[in-house]
Protein backbone atom coordinates (compact mmCIF):
# COMPACT_ATOMS: atom_id res chain seq x y z
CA UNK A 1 109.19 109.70 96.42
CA UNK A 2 109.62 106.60 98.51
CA UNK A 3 113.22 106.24 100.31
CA UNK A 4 114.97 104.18 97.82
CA UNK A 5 113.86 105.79 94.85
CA UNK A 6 115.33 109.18 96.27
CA UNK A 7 118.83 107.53 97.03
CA UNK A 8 118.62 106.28 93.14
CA UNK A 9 117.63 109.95 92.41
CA UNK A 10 120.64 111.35 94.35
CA UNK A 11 122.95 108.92 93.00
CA UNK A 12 121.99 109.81 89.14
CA UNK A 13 122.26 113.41 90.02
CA UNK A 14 125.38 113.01 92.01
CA UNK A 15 127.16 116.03 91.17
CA UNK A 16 124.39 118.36 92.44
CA UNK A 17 124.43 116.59 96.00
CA UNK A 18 128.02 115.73 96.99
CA UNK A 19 129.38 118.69 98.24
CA UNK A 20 130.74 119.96 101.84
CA UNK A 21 130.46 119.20 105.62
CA UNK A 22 128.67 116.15 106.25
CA UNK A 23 126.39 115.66 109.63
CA UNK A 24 127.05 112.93 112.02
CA UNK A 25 124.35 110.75 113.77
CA UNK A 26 125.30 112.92 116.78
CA UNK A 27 124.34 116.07 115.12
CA UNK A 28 120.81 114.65 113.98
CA UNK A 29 120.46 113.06 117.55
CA UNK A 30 121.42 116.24 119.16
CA UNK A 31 119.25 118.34 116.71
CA UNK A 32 116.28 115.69 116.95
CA UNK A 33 116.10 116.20 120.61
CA UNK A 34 116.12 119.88 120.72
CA UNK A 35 113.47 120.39 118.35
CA UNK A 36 111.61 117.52 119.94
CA UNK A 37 110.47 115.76 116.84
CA UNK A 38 112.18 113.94 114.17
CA UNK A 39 113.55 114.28 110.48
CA UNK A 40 113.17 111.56 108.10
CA UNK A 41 115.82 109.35 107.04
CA UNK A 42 115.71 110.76 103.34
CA UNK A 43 117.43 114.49 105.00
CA UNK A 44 119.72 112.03 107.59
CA UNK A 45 121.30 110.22 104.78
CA UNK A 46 121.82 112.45 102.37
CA UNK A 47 123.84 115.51 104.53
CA UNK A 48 125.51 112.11 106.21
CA UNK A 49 126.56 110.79 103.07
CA UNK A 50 127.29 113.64 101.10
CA UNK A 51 126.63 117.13 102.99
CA UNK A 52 125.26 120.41 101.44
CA UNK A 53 125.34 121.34 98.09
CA UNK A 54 123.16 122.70 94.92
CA UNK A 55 120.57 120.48 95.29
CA UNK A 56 120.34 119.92 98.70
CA UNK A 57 117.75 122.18 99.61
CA UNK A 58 118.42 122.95 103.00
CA UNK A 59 121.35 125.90 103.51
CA UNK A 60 122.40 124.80 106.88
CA UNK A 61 120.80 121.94 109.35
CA UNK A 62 122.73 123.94 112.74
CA UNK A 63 121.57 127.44 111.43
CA UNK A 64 117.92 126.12 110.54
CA UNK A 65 117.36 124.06 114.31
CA UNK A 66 118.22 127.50 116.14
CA UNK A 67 115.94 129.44 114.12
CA UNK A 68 113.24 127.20 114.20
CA UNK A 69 113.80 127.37 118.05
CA UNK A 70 113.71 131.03 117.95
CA UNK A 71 110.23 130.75 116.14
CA UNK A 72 108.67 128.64 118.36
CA UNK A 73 109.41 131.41 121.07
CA UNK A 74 108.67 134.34 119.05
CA UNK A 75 106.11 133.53 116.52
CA UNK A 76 104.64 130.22 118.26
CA UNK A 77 105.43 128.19 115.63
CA UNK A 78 104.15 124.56 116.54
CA UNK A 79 106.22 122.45 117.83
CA UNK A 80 105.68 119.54 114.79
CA UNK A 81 106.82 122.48 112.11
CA UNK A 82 111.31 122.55 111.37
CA UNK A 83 112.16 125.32 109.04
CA UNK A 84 114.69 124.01 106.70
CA UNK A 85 115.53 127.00 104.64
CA UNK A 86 114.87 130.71 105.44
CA UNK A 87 114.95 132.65 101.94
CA UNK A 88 113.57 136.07 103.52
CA UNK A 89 111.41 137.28 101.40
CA UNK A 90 111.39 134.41 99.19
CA UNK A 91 109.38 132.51 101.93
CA UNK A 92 110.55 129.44 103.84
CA UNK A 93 111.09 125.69 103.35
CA UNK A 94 108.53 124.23 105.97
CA UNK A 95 109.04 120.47 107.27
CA UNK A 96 105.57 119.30 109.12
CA UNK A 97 107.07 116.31 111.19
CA UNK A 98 103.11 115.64 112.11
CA UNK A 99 102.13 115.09 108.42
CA UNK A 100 103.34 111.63 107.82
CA UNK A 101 102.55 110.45 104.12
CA UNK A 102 104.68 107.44 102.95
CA UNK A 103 107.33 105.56 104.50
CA UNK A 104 109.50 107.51 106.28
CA UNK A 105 108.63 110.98 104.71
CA UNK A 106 107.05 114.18 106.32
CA UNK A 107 105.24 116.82 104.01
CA UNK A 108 107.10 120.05 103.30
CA UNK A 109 105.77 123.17 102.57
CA UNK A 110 107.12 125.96 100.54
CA UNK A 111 105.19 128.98 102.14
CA UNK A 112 105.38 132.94 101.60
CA UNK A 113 107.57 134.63 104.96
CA UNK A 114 104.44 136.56 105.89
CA UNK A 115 102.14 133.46 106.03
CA UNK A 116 104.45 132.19 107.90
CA UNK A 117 105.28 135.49 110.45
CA UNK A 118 101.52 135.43 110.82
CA UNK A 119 101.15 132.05 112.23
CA UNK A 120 100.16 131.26 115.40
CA UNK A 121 97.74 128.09 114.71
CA UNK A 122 98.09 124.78 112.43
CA UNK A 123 97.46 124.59 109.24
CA UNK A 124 98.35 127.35 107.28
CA UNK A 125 97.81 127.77 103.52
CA UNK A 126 100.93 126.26 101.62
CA UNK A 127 101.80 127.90 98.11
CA UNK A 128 103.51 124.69 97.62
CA UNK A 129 103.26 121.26 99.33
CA UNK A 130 105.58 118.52 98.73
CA UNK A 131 104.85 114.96 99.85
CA UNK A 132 108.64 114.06 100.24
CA UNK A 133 111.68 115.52 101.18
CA UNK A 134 112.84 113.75 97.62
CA UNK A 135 110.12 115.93 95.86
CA UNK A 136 111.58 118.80 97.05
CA UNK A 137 114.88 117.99 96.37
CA UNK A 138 113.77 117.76 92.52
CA UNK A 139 112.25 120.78 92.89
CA UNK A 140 115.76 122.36 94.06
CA UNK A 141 117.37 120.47 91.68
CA UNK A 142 115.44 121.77 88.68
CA UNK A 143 115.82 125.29 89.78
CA UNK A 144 119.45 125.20 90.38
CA UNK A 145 119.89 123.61 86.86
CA UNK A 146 118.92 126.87 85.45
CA UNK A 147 120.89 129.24 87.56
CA UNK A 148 124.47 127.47 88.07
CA UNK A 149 127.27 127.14 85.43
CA UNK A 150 128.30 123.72 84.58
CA UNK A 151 131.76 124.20 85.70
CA UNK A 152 130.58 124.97 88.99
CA UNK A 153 128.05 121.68 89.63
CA UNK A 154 131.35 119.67 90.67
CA UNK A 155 132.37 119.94 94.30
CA UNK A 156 136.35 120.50 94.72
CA UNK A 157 137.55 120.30 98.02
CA UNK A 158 140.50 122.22 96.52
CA UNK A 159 138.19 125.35 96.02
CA UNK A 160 137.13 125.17 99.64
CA UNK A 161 140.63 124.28 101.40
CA UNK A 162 139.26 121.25 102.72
């Protein structure tokens, strides 16, 4: 899913996506340079424009930089791979920021935690490989569709004390 079609996807879905805490450019710049690689603009603009929600796939950018740091030390998880969601056992949300494929998107992987513990060379086998961060949001979206009330798809700042 090519950049513009994924903002049209967002915006039709709306209520999935706007939620809490947006990033800054600062916080992507300052993330960017620590992992030493970058994210595609898909992930910048939507947790700049409308921050973490149902369907946005990815828990928490701050919490998923340090432990993709942390990996790199104790695993040697290349240096091209950013973990953007740690589900335990559930396996992990795997951005490859070496695997361009169109535009401005990366391929993510959805992999099993023990493929991923075990890793100490590229590639691994994916269960799952997405060619966009877009595709993957669909995929989160879809999932979450069948899990989470109705009442509670709406964001209100009221419920959060923001």
């Amino acid at each position: 899913m090519d950049f513009d079609a994924f903002r049209q996807f967002v915006e039709s879905n709306i209520d999935w996506f706007r939620g809490r805490l947006p990033e800054t450019d600062a916080t992507f710049t300052g993330y960017e340079s620590a992992l030493g690689c970058r994210f595609p603009a898909s992930i910048r603009w939507l947790l700049t424009t409308h921050g973490y929600w149902h369907a946005t796939g990815i828990p928490n950018l701050d919490e998923s930089v340090t432990l993709t740091l942390q990996l790199r030390q104790s695993i040697a998880l290349p240096n091209d791979f950013v973990i953007l969601a740690d589900h335990g056992d559930g396996g992990v949300i795997v951005l490859d920021s070496s695997s361009l494929t169109m535009g401005d998107e990366f391929t993510i992987h959805d992999v099993d935690a023990a493929t991923l513990h075990g890793l100490d060379v590229k590639p691994f086998p994916p269960d799952i490989v997405y060619d966009s961060f877009g595709q993957y949001a669909k995929s989160v979206l879809e999932s979450q569709r069948s899990i989470i009330d109705p009442p509670d798809v709406v964001y209100d700042p009221r419920a959060f004390g923001d």
